[in-house]
C-alpha atoms as a PDB file:
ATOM      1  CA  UNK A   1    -107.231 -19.366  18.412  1.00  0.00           C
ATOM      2  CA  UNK A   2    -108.631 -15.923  18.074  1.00  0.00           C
ATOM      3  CA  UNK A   3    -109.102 -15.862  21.663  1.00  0.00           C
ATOM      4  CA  UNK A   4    -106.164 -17.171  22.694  1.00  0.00           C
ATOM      5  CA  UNK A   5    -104.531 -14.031  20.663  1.00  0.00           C
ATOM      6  CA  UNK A   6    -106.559 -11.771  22.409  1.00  0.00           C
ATOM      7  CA  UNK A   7    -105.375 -12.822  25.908  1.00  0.00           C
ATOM      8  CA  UNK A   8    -101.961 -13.124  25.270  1.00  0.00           C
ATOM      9  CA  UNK A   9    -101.819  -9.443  23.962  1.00  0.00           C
ATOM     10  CA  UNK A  10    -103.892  -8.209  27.151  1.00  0.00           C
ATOM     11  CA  UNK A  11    -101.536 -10.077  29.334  1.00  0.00           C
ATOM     12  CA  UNK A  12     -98.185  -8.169  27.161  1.00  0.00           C
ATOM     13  CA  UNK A  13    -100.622  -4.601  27.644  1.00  0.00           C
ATOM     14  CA  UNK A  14    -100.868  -5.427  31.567  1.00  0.00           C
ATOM     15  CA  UNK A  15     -97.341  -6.911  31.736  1.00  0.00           C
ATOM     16  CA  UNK A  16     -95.583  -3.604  29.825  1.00  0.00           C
ATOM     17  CA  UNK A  17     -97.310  -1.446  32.100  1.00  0.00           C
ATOM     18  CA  UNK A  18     -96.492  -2.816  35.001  1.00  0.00           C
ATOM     19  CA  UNK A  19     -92.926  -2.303  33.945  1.00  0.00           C
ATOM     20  CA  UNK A  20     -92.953   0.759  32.961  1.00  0.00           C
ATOM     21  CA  UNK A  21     -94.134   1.476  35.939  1.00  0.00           C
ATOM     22  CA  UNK A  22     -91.762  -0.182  38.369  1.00  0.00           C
ATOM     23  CA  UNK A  23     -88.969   1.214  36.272  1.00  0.00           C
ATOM     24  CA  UNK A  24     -90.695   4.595  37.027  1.00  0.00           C
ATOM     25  CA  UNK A  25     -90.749   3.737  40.270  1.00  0.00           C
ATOM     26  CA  UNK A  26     -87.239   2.933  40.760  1.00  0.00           C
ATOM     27  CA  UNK A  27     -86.404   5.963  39.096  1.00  0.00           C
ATOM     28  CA  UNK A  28     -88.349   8.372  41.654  1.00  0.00           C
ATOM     29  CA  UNK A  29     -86.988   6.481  44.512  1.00  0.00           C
ATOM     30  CA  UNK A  30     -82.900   6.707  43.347  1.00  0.00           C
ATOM     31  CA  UNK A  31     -83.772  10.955  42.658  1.00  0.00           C
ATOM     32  CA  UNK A  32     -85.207  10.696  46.480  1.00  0.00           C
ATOM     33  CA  UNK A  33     -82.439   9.072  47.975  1.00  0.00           C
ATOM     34  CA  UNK A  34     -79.916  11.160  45.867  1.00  0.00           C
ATOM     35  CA  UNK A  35     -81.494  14.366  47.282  1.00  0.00           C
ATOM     36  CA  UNK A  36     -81.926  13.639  51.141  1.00  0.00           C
ATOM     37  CA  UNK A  37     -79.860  16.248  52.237  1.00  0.00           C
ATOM     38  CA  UNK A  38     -81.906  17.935  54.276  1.00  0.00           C
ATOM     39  CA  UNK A  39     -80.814  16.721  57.728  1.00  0.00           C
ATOM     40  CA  UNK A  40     -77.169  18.377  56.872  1.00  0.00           C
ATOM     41  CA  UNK A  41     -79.014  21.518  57.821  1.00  0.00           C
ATOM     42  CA  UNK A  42     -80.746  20.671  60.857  1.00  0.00           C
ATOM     43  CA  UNK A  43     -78.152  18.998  62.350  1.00  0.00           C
ATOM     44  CA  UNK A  44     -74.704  20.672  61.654  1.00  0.00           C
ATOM     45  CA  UNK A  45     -73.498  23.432  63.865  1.00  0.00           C
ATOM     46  CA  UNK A  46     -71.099  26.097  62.691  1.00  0.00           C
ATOM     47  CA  UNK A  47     -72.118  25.392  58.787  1.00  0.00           C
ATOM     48  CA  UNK A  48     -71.120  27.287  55.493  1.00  0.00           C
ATOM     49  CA  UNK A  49     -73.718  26.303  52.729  1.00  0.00           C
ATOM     50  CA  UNK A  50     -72.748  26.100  49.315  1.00  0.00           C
ATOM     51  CA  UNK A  51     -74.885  26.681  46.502  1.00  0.00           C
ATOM     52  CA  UNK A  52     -74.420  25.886  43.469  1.00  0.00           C
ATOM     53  CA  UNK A  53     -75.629  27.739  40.397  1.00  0.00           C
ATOM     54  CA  UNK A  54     -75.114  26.343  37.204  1.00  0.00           C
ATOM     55  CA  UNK A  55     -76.368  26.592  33.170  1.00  0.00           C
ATOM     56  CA  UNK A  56     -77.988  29.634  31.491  1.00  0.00           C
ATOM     57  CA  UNK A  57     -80.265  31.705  34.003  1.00  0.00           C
ATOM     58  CA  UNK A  58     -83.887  30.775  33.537  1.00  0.00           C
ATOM     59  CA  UNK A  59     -85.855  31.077  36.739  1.00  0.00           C
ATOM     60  CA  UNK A  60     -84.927  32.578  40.254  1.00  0.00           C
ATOM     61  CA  UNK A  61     -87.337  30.376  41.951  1.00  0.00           C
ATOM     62  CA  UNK A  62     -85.377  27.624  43.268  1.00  0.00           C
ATOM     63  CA  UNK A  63     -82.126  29.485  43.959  1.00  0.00           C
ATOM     64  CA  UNK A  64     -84.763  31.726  46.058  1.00  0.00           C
ATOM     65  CA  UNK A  65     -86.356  28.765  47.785  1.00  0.00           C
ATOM     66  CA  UNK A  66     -82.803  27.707  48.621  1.00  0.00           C
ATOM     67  CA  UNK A  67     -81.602  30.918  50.325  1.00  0.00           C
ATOM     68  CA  UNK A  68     -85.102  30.651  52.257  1.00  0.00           C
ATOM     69  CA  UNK A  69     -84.094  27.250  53.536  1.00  0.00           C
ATOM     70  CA  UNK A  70     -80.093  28.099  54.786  1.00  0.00           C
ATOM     71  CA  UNK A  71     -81.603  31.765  56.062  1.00  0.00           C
ATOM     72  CA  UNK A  72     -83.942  30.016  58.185  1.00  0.00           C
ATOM     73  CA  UNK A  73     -81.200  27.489  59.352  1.00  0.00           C
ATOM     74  CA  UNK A  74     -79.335  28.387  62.611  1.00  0.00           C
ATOM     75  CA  UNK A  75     -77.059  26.154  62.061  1.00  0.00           C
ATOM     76  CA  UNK A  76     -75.676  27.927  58.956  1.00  0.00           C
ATOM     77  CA  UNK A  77     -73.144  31.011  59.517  1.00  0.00           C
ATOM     78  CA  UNK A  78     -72.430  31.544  56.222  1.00  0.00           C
ATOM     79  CA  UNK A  79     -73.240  30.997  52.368  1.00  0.00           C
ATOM     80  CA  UNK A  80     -71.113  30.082  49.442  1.00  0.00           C
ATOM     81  CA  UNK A  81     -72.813  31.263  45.934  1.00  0.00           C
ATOM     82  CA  UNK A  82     -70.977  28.497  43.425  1.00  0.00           C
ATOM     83  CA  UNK A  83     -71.399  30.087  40.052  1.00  0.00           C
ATOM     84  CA  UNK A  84     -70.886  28.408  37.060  1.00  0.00           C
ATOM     85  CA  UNK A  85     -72.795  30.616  34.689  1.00  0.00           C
ATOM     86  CA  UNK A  86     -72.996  32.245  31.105  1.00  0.00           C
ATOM     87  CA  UNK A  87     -75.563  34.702  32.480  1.00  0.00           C
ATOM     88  CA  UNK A  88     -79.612  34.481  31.600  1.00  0.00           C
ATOM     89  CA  UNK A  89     -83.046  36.199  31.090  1.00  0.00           C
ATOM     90  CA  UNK A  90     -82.550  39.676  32.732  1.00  0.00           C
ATOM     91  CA  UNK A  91     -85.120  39.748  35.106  1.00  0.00           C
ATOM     92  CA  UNK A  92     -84.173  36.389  36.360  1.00  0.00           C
ATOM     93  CA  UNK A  93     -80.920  37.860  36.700  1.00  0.00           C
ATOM     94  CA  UNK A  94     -82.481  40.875  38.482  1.00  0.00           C
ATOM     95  CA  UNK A  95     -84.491  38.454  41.073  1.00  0.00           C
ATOM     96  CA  UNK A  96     -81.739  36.483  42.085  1.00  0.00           C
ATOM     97  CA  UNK A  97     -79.728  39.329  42.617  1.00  0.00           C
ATOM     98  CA  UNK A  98     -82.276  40.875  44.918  1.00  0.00           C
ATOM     99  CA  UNK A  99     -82.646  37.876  46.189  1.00  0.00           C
ATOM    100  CA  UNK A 100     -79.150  37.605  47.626  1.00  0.00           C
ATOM    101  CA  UNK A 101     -79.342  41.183  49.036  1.00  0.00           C
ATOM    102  CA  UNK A 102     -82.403  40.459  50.531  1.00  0.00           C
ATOM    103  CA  UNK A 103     -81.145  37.125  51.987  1.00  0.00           C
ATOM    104  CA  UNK A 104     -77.855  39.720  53.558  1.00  0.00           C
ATOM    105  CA  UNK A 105     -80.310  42.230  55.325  1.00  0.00           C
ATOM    106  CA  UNK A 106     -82.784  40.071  56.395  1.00  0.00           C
ATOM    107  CA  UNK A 107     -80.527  37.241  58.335  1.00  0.00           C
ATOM    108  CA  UNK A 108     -77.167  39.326  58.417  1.00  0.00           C
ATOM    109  CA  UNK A 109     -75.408  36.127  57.318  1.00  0.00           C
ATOM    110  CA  UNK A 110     -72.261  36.976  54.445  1.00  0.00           C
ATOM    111  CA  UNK A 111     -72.863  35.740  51.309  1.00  0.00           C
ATOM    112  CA  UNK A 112     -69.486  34.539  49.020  1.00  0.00           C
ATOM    113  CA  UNK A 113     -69.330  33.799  45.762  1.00  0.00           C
ATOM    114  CA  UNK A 114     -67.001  31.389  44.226  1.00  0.00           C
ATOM    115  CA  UNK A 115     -66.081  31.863  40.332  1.00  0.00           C
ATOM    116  CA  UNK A 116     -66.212  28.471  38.689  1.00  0.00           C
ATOM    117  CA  UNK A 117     -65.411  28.221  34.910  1.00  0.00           C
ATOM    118  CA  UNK A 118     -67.804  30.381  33.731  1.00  0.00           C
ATOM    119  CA  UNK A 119     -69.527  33.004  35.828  1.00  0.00           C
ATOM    120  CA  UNK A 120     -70.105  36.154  33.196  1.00  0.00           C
ATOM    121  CA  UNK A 121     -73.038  38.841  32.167  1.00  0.00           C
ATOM    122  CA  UNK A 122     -76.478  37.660  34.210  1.00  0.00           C
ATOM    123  CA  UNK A 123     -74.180  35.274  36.268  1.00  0.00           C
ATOM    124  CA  UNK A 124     -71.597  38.382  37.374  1.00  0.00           C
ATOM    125  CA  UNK A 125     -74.665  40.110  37.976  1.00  0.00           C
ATOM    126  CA  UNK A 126     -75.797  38.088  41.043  1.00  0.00           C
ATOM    127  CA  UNK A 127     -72.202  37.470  42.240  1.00  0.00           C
ATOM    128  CA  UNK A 128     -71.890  41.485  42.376  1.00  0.00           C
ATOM    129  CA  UNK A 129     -75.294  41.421  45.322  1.00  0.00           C
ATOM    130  CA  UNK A 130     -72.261  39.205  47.633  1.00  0.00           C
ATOM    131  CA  UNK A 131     -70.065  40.080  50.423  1.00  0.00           C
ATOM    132  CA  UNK A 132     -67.123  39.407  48.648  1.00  0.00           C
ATOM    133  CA  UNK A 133     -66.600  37.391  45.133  1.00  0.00           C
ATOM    134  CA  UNK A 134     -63.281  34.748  44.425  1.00  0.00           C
ATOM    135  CA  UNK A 135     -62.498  33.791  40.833  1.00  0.00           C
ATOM    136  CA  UNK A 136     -59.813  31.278  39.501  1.00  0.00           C
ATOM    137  CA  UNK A 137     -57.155  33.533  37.965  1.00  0.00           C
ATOM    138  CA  UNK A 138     -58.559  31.435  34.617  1.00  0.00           C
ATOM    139  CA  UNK A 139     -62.050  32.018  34.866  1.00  0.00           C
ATOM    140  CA  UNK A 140     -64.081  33.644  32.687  1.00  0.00           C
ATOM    141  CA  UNK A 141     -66.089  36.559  34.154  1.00  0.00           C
ATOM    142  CA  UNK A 142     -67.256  40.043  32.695  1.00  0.00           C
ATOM    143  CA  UNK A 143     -69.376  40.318  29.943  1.00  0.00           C
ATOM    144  CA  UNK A 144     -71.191  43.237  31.293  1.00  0.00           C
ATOM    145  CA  UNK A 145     -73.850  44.092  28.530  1.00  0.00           C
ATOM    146  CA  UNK A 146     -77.468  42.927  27.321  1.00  0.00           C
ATOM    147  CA  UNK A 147     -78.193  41.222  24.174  1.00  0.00           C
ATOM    148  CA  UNK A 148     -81.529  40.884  21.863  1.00  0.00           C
ATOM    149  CA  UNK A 149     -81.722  37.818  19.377  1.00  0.00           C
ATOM    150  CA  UNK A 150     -83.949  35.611  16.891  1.00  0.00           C
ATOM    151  CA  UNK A 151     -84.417  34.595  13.649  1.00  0.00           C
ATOM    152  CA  UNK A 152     -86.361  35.953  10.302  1.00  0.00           C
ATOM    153  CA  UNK A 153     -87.750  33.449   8.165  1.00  0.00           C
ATOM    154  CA  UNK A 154     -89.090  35.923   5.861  1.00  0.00           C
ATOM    155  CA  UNK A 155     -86.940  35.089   3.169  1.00  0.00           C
ATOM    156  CA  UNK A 156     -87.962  31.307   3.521  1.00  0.00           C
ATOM    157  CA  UNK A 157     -91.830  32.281   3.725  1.00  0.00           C
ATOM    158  CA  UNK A 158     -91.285  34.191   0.587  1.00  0.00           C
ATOM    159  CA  UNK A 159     -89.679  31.006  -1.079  1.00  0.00           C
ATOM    160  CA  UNK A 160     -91.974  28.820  -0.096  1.00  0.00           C
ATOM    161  CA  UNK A 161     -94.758  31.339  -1.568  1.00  0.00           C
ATOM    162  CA  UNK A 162     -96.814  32.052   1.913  1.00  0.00           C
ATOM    163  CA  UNK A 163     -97.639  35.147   3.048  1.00  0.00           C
ATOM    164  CA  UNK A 164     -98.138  36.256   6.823  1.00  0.00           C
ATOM    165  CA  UNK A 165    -101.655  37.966   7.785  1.00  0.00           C
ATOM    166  CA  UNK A 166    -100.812  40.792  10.421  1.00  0.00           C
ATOM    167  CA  UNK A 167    -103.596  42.392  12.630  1.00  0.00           C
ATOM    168  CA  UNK A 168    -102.434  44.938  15.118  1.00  0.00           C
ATOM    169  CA  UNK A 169    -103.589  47.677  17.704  1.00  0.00           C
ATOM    170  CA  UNK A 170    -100.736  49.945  17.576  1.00  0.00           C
ATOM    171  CA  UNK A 171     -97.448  50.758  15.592  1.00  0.00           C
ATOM    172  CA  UNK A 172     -95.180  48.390  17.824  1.00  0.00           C
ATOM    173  CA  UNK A 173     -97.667  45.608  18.531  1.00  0.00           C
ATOM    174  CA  UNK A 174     -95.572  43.158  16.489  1.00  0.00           C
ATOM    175  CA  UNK A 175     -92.151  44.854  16.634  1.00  0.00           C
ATOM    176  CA  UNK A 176     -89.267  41.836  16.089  1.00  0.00           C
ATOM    177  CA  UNK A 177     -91.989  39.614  13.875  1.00  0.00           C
ATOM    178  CA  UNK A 178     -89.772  36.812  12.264  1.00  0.00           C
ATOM    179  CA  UNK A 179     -91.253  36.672   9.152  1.00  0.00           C
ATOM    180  CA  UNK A 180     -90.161  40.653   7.924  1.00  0.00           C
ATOM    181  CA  UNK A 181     -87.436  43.450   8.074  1.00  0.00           C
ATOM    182  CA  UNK A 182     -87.359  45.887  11.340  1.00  0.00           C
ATOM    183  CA  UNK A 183     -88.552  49.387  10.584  1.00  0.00           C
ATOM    184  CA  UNK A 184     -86.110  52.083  11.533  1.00  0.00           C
ATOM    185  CA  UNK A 185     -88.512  53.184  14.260  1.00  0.00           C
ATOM    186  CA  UNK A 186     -88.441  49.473  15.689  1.00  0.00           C
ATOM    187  CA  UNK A 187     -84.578  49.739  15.501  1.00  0.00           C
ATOM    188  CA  UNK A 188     -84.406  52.705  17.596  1.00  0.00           C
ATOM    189  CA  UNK A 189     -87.485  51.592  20.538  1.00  0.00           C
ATOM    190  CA  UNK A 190     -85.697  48.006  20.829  1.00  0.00           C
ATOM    191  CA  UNK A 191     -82.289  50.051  20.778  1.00  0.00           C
ATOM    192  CA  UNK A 192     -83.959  52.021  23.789  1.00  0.00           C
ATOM    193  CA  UNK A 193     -85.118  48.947  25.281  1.00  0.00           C
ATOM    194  CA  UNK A 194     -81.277  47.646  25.136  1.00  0.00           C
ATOM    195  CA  UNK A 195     -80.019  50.742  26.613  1.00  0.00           C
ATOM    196  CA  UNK A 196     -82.284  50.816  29.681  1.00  0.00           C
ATOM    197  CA  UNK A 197     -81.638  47.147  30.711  1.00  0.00           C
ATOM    198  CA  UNK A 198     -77.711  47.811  29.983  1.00  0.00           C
ATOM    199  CA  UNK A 199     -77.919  51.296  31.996  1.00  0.00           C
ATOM    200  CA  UNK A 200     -79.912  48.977  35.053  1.00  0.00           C
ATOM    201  CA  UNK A 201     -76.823  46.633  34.919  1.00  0.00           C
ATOM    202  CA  UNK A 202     -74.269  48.970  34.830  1.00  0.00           C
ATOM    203  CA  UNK A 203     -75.401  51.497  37.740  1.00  0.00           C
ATOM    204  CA  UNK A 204     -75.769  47.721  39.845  1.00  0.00           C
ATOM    205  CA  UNK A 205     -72.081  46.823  39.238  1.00  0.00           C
ATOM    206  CA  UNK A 206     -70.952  50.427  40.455  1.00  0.00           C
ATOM    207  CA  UNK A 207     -72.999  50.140  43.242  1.00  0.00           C
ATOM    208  CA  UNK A 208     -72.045  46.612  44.324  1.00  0.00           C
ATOM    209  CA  UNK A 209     -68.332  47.425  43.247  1.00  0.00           C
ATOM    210  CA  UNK A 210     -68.226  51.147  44.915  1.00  0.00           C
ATOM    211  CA  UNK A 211     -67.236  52.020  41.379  1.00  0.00           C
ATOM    212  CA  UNK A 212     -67.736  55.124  39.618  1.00  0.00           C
ATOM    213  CA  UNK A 213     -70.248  54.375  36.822  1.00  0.00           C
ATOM    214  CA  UNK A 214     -68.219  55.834  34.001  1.00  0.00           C
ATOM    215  CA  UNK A 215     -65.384  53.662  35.029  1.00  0.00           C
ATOM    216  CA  UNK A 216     -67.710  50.485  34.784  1.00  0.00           C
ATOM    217  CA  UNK A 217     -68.898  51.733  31.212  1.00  0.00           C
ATOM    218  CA  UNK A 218     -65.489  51.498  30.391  1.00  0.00           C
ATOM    219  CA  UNK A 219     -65.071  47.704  30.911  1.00  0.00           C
ATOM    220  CA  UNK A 220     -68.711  47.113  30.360  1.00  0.00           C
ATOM    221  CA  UNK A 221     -68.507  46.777  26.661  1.00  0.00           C
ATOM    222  CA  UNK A 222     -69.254  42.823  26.305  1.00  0.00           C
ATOM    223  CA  UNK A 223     -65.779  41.968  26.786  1.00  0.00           C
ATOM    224  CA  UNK A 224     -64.922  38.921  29.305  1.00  0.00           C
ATOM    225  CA  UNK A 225     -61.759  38.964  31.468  1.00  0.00           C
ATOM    226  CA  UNK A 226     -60.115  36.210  32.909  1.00  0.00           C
ATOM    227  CA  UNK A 227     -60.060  35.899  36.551  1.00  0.00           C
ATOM    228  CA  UNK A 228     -56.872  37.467  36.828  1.00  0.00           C
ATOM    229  CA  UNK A 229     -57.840  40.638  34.846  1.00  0.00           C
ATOM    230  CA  UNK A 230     -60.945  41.134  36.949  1.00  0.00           C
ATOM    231  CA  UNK A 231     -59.133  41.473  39.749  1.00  0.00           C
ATOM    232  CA  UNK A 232     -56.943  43.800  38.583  1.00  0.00           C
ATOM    233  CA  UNK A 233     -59.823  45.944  37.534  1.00  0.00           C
ATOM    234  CA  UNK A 234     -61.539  45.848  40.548  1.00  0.00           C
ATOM    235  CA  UNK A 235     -64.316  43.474  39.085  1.00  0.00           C
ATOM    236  CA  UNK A 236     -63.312  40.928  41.928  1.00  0.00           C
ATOM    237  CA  UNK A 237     -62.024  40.634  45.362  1.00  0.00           C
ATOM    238  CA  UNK A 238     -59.907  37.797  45.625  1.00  0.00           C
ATOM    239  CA  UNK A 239     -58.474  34.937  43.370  1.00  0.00           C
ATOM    240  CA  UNK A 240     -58.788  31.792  44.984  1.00  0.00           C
ATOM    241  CA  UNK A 241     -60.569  28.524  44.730  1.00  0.00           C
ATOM    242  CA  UNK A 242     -63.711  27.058  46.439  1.00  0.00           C
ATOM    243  CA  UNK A 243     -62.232  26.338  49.641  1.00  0.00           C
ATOM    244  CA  UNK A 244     -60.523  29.169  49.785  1.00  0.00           C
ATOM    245  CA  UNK A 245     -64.047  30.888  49.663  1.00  0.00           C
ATOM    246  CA  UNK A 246     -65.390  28.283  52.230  1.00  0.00           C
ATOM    247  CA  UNK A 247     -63.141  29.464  54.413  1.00  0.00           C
ATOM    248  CA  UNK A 248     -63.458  33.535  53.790  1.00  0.00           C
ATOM    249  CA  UNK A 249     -67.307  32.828  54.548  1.00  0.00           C
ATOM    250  CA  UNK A 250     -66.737  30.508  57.657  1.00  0.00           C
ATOM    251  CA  UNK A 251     -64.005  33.750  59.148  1.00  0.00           C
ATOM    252  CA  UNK A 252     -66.784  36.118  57.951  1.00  0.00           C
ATOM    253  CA  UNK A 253     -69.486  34.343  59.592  1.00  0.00           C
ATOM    254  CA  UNK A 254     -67.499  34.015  62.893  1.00  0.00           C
ATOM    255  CA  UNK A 255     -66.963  30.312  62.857  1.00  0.00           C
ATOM    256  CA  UNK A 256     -63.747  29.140  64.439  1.00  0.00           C
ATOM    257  CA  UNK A 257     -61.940  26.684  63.078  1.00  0.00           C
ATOM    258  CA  UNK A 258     -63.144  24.222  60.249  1.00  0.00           C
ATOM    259  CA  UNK A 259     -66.186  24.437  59.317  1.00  0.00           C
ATOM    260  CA  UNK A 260     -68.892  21.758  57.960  1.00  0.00           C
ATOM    261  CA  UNK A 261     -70.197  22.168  54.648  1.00  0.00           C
ATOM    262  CA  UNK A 262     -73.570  21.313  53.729  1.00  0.00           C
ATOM    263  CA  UNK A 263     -75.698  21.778  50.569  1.00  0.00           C
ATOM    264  CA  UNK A 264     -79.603  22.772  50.514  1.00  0.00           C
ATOM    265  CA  UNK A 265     -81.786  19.974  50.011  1.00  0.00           C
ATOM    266  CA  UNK A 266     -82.625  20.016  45.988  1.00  0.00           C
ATOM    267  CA  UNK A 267     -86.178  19.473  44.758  1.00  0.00           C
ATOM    268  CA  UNK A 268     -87.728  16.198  45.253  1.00  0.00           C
ATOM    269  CA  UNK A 269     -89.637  14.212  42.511  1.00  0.00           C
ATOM    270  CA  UNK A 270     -92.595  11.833  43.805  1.00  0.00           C
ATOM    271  CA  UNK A 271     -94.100   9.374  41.679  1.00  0.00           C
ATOM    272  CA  UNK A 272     -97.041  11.392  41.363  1.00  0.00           C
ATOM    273  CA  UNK A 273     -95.201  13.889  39.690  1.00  0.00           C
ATOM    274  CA  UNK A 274     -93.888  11.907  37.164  1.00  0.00           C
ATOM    275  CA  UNK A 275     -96.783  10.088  36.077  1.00  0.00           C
ATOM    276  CA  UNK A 276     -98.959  13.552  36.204  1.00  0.00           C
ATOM    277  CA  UNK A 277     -96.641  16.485  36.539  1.00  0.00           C
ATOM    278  CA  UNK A 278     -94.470  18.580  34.038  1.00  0.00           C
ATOM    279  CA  UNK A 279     -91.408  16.525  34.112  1.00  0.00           C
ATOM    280  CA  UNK A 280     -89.572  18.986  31.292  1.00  0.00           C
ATOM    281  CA  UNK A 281     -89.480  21.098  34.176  1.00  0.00           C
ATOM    282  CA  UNK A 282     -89.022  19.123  37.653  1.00  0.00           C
ATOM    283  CA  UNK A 283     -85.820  17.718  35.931  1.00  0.00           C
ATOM    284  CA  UNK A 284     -84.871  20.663  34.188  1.00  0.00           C
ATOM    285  CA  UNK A 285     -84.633  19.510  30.643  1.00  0.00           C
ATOM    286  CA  UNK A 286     -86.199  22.774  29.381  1.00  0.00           C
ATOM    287  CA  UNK A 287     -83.801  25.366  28.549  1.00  0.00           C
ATOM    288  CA  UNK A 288     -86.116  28.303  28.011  1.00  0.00           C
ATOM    289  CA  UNK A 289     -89.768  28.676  29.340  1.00  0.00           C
ATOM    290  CA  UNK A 290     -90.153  31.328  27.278  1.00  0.00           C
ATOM    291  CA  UNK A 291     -92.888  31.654  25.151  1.00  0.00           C
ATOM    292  CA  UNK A 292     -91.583  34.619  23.010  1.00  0.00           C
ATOM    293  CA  UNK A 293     -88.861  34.227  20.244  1.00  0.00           C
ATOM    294  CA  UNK A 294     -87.941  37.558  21.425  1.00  0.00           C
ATOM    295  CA  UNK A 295     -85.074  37.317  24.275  1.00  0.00           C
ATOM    296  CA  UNK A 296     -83.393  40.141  26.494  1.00  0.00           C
ATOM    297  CA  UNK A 297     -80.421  38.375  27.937  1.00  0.00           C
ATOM    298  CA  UNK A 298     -77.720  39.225  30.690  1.00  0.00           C
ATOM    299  CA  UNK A 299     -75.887  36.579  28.619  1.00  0.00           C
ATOM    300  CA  UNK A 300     -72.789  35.971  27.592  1.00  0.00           C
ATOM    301  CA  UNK A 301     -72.261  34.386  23.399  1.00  0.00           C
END
């Protein structure tokens, strides 16, 4: 009886696991298929790609490794930047917007940017490196500013009648801790800090723009316009929708007539990297890799 137990729970061990493992399986295969879209850009002629960019600004890597794969396409003419976008981490930010400028010199292909929803702070940043940027007269854009948050649990510590043991090498070595007050001296370096980021993301919009900078300061208070206001104050080109921007790329790019869309080929997920790889990150699921509690944001709250 014992050993009749014994087998029947091996055979429910082997039997779950081979399930979970077809189901894995099946899942790897459906993200495959659902991601072959890679032919679109070897084989279309006359092209305008569209990328999307969507959620709070994390990591430039992919949207980098996309750019590299329509800028080494002949095929595509043209890019359309699809932001839907509260902003992100500033030098993310930064890199994808030097990333777009790079992709302009480099292939001399026009880059533009189509306002979705949302496209405000880090995300207005990169749309300001494009040719030309559309917004719906309702979406939100703007936000021009940098922002510094967490939380301080020193009241709770105190409550709960622990005490945190500080080391340091220097004055600043643990400037922002959670579990205390800021010192006036910390207020004024991280005020610094928040000055030099904002200053960085101001002279960029004037730049992009061909704005004077004082004129940017004025609208770059953390405000967010609607599409319609930004184009009255010069922080947009043209109001429009997405194919409306399709087509401003395709005449830019010198395609006659209508052109075929296509779409970089996303990330694909093998089975290997699901049964041994950081699947937080392959799908996504992790909003901030950040190991700090301390954030500088292009980001719009």
């Amino acid at each position: 009886m014992p050993e009749r137990r014994s087998n029947l729970l091996l055979w429910l061990v082997v039997g779950g696991g081979a399930l979970l493992f077809f189901a894995i399986s099946l899942f790897a295969l459906v993200l495959f298929f659902s991601n072959g879209s890679s032919s679109s850009l070897s084989f279309s002629s006359n092209a305008v790609a569209v990328i999307d960019i969507e959620g709070i600004l994390v990591d430039s890597k992919d949207f980098v490794d996309e750019l590299k794969d329509v800028g080494g396409s002949s095929a595509v003419r043209a890019v359309v930047l699809r932001i839907d976008s509260p902003g992100g981490g500033v030098a993310a930010s930064q890199e994808m917007s030097a990333a777009v400028r790079k992709f302009r010199t480099e292939t001399h292909k026009k880059v533009v940017v189509s306002m979705a929803s949302v496209a405000a702070s880090g995300g207005y940043y990169v749309a300001c490196a494009a040719d030309r940027i559309y917004a719906n007269p309702g979406t939100v854009t703007g936000s021009i500013g940098v922002i510094a948050e967490w939380y301080n649990y020193g009241d709770l510590l105190k409550w709960a009648r622990l005490q945190d043991v500080v080391f340091k090498s220097g004055e600043f070595k643990d400037s922002g801790s959670p579990t205390r007050a800021l010192t006036d001296a910390e207020k004024h370096y991280f005020q610094n800090l928040i000055d030099n980021m904002y200053a960085q993301f101001v002279k960029d919009v004037a730049t992009s723009r061909k704005m004077n900078e004082a004129d940017v300061r004025k609208l770059a208070d953390g405000r967010v316009y609607t599409g319609q206001e930004a184009k009255n104050n010069g922080l947009v080109d043209e109001l429009g929708t997405l194919q409306d921007a399709v087509a401003a790329a395709a005449k830019l790019g010198g395609i006659l007539g209508e052109p075929r869309v296509v779409t970089p080929p996303k990330k694909k997920i093998s089975i290997l990297d699901l049964l041994l790889g950081d699947t937080q990150s392959l799908l996504h699921l992790n909003p901030d890799k950040s190991e700090s509690h301390i954030r500088f944001q292009y980001l719009w709250r």
